[in-house]
Protein backbone atom coordinates (compact mmCIF):
# COMPACT_ATOMS: atom_id res chain seq x y z
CA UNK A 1 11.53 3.95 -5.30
CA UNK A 2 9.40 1.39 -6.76
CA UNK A 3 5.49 0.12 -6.24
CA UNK A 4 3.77 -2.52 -7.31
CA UNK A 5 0.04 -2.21 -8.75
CA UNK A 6 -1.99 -4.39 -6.63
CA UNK A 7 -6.23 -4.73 -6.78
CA UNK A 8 -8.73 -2.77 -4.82
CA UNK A 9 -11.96 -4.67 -4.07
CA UNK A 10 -14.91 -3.29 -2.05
CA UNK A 11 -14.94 -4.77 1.54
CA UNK A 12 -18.46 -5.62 1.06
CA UNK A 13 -17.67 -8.47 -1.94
CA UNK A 14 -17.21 -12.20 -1.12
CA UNK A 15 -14.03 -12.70 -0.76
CA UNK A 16 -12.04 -15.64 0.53
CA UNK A 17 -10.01 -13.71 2.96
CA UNK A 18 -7.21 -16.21 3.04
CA UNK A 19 -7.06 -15.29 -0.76
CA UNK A 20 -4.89 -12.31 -0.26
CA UNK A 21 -3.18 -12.68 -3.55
CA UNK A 22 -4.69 -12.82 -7.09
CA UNK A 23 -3.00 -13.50 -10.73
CA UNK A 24 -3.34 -11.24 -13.63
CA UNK A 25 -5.25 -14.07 -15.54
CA UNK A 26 -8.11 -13.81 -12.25
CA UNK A 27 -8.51 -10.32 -13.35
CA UNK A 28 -10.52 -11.72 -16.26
CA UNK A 29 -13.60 -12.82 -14.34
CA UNK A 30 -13.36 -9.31 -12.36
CA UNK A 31 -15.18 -6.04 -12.81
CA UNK A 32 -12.58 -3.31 -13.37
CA UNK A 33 -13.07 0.63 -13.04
CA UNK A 34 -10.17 1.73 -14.67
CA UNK A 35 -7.82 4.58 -14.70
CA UNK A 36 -6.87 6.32 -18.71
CA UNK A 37 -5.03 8.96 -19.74
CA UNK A 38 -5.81 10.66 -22.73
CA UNK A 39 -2.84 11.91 -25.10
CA UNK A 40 -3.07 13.49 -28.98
CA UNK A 41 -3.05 9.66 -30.02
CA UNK A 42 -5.80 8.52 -27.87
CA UNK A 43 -6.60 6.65 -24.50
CA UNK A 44 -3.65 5.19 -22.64
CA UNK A 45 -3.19 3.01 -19.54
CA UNK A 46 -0.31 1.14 -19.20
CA UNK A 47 -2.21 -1.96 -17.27
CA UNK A 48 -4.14 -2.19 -20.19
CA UNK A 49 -1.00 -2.73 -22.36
CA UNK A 50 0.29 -5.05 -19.95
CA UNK A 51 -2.59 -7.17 -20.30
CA UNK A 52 -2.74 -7.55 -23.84
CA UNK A 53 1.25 -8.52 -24.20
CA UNK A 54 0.28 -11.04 -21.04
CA UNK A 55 -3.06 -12.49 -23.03
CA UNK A 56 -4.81 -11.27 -20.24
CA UNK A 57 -8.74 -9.69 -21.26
CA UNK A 58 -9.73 -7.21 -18.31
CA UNK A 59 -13.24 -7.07 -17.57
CA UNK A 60 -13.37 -2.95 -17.96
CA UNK A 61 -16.75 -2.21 -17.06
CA UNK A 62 -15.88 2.02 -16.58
CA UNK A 63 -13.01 3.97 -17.29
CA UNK A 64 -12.40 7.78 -15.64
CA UNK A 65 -9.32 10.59 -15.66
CA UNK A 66 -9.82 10.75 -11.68
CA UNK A 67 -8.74 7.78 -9.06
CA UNK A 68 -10.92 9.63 -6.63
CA UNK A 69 -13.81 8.54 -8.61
CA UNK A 70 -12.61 5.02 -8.82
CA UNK A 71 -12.13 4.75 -5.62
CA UNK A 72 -15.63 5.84 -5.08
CA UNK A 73 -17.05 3.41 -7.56
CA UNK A 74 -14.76 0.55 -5.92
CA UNK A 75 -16.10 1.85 -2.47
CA UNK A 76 -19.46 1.46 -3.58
CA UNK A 77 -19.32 -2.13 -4.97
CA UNK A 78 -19.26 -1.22 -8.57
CA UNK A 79 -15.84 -3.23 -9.36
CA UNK A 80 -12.38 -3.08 -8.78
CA UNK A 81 -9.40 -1.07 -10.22
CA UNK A 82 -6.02 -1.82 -10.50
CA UNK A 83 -3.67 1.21 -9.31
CA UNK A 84 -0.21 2.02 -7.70
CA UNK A 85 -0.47 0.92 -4.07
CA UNK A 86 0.40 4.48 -3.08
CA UNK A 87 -2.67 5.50 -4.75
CA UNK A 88 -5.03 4.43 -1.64
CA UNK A 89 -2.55 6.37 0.72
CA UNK A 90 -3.98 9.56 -0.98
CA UNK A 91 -8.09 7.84 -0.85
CA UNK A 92 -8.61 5.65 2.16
CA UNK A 93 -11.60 3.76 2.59
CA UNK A 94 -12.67 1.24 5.13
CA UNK A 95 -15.12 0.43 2.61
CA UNK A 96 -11.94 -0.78 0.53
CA UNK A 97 -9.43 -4.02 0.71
CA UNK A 98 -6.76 -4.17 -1.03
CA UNK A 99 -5.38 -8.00 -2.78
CA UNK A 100 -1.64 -8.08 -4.41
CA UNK A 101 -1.32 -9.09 -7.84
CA UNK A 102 2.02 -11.67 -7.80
CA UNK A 103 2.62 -12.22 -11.03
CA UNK A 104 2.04 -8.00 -12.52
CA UNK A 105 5.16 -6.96 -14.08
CA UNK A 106 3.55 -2.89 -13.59
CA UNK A 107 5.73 -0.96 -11.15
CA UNK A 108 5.14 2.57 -10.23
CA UNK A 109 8.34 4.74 -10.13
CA UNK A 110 8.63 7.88 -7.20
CA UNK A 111 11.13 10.26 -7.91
CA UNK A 112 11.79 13.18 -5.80
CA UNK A 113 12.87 16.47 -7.98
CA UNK A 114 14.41 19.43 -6.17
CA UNK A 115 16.22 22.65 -7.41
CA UNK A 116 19.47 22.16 -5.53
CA UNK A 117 20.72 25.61 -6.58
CA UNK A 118 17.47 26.91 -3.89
CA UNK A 119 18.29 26.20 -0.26
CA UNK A 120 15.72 23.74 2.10
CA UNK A 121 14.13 24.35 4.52
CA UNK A 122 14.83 21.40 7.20
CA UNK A 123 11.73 19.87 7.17
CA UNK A 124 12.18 19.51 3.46
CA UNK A 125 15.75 18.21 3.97
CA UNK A 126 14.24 15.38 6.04
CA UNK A 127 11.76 14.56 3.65
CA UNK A 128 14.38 13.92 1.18
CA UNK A 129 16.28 11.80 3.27
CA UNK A 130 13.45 9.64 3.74
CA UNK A 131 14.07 8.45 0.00
């Protein structure tokens, strides 16, 4: 199954609420808290090397390792991140909106990975049939 990223915002910015989709070049003039990963080559983030094969220049005012901390930053006002959608499904906040990005070619892949030589319970059974 695939995602989209989209852009998290804190409820309490001005925001033209019939503006309830943004382009990746808008993310310029936007505060970003930003999810990395760290490997033996450096910092990674995959938005970040969408951006740069875009043109697109991301305001990153604060990176972290944890989306619970970005979300807390977002939540507070600090900026916004761009994440998975699913991502908020795991920290809610009414103190968070969230704005699609329509033209981000980032897509978050779910897979589902099983033994199938160790027998399911039903619930899990049904949980795999959801996908």
């Amino acid at each position: 199954m695939l995602e989209p990223y989209v852009l998290f915002i804190p409820s309490k910015w001005e925001w033209d609420s019939s503006r309830a989709t943004i382009h990746m070049m808008d993310l310029e003039d936007i505060p970003l808290v930003m999810f990395v990963r760290e490997n033996k080559y450096g910092k990674y983030t995959a938005f970040q090397d969408t951006c740069n094969k875009l043109g697109v220049k991301p305001n990153i005012i604060c990176e972290s390792h944890d989306a619970a901390i970005i979300f807390s930053f977002v939540a507070a006002g600090m900026g916004g991140a761009v994440l998975p959608r699913s991502t908020f499904a795991i920290h809610p906040s009414d103190d968070i909106k969230i704005v699609e990005i329509e033209d981000c070619p980032l897509q978050n892949k779910i897979s589902l990975i099983w033994d199938k030589n160790r027998p399911l319970s039903k619930g899990a059974q049904r949980f795999i049939e959801m996908f």
